[in-house]
C-alpha atoms as a PDB file:
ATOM      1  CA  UNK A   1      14.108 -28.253 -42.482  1.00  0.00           C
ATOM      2  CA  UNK A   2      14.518 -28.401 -38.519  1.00  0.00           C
ATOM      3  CA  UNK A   3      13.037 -25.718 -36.668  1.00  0.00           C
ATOM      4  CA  UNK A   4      15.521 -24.274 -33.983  1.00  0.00           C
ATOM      5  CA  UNK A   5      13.037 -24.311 -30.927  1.00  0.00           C
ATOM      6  CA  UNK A   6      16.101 -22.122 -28.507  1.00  0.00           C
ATOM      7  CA  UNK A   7      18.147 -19.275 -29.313  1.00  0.00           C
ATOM      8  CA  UNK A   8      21.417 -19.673 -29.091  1.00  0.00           C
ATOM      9  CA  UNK A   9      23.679 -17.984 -26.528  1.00  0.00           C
ATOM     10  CA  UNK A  10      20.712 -16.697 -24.541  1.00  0.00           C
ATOM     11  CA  UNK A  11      20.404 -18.359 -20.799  1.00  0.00           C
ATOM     12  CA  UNK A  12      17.472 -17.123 -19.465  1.00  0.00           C
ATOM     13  CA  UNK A  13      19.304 -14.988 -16.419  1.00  0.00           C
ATOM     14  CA  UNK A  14      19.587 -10.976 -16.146  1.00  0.00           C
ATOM     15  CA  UNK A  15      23.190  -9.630 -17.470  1.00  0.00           C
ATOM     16  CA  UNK A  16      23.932  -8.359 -13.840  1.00  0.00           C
ATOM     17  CA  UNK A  17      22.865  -9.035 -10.244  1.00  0.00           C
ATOM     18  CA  UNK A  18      20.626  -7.559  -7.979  1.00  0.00           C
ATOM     19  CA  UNK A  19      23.138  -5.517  -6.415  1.00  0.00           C
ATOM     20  CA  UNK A  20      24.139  -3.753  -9.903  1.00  0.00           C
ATOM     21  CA  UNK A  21      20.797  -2.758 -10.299  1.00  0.00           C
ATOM     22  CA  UNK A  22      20.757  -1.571  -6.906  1.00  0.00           C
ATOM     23  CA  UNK A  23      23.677   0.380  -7.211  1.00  0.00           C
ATOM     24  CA  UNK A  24      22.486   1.890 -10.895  1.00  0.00           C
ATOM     25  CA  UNK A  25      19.337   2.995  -9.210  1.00  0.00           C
ATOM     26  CA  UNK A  26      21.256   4.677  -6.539  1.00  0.00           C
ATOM     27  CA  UNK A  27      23.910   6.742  -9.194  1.00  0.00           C
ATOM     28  CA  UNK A  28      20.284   7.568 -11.218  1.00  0.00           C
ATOM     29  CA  UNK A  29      18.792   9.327  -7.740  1.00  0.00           C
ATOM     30  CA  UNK A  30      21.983  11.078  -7.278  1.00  0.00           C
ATOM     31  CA  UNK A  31      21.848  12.352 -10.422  1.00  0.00           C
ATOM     32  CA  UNK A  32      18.545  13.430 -10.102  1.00  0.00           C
ATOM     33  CA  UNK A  33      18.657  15.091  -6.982  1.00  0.00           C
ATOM     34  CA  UNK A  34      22.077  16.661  -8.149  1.00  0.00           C
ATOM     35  CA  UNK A  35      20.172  18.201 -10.537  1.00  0.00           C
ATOM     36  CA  UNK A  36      16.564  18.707  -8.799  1.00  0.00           C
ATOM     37  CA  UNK A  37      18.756  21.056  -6.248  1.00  0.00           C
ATOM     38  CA  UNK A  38      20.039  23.242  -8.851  1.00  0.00           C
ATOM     39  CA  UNK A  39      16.993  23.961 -10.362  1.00  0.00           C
ATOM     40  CA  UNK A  40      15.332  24.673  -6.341  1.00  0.00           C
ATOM     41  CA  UNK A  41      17.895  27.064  -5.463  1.00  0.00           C
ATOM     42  CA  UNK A  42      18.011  29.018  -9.212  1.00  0.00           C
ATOM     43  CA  UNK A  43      20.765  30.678  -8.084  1.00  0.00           C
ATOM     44  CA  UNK A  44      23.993  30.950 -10.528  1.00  0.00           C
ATOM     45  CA  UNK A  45      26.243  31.684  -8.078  1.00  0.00           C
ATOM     46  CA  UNK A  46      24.777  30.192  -5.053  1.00  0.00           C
ATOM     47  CA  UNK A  47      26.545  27.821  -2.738  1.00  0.00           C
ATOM     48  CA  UNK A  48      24.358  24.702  -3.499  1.00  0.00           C
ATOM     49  CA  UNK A  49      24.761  25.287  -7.146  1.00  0.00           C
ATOM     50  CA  UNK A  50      28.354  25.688  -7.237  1.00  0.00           C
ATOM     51  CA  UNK A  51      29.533  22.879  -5.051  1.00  0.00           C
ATOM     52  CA  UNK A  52      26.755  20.558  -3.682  1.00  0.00           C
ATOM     53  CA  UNK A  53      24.710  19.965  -7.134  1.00  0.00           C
ATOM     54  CA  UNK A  54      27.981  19.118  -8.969  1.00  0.00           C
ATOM     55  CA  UNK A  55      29.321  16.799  -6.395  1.00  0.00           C
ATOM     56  CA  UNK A  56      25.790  15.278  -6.923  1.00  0.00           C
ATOM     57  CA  UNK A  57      26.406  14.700  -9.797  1.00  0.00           C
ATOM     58  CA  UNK A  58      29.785  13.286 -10.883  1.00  0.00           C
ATOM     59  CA  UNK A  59      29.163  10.737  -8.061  1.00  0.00           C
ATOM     60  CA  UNK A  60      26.329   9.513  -9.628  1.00  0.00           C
ATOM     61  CA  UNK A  61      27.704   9.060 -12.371  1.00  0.00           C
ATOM     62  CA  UNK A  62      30.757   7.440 -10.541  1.00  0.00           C
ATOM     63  CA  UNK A  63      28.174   5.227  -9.235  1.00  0.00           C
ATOM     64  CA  UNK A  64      26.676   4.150 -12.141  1.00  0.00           C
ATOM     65  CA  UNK A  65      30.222   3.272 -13.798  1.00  0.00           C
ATOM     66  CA  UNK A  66      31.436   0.854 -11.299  1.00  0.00           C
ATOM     67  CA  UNK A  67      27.354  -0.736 -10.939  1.00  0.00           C
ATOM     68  CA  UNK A  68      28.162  -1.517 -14.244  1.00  0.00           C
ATOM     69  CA  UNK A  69      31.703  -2.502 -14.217  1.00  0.00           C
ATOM     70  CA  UNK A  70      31.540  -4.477 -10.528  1.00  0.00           C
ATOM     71  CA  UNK A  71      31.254  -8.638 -10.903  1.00  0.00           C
ATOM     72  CA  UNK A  72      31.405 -10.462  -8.117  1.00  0.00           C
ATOM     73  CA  UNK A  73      35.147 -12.089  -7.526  1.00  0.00           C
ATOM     74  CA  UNK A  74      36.173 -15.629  -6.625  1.00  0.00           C
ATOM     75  CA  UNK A  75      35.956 -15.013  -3.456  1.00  0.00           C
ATOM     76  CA  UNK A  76      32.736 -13.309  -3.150  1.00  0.00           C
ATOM     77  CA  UNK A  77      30.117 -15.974  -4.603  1.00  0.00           C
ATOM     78  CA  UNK A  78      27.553 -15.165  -6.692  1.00  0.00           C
ATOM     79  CA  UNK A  79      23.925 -15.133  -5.767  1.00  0.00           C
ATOM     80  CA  UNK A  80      22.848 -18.341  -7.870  1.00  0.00           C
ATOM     81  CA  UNK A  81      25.181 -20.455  -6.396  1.00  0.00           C
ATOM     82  CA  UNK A  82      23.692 -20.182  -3.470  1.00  0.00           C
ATOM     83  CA  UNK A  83      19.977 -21.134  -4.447  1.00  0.00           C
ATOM     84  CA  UNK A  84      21.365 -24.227  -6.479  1.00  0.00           C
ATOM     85  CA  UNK A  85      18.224 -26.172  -6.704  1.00  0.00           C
ATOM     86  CA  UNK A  86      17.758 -29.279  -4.148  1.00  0.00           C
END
């Protein structure tokens, strides 16, 4: 029997770009700090815990949807087609 020596459907390259990451890491710190300010003030009905934390918050998670709904359109090339190789 032959031994299959490459899986199939798997390329090699990440699932998104650079700038998905980028923006995933950003939504993550928002999140954090959304919540790292909530804990500081320990306040339950203080002003940073009522409106700055959650607004944090929901936008990092905003931000974290469209890093991973965003691909790059045909008019915005990608990244690799740039470095094609020489």
């Amino acid at each position: 029997m032959p031994k299959p020596s490459k899986r199939r459907g798997r390329s090699g390259t990440l699932v998104f770009e650079n700038r998905n990451y980028v923006l995933l890491l950003v939504g993550a710190a928002l999140i954090v700090i959304g919540f790292a300010a909530m804990y500081v003030e320990n306040a339950y009905q203080g002003f940073v815990s009522l409106y700055i934390s959650p607004i944090l918050i929901v936008g990092g998670y905003a931000e974290i949807i469209y890093a991973l709904l965003w691909s790059p359109g045909d008019d915005e090339p990608a990244e690799e087609k740039h470095s094609a190789p020489q």
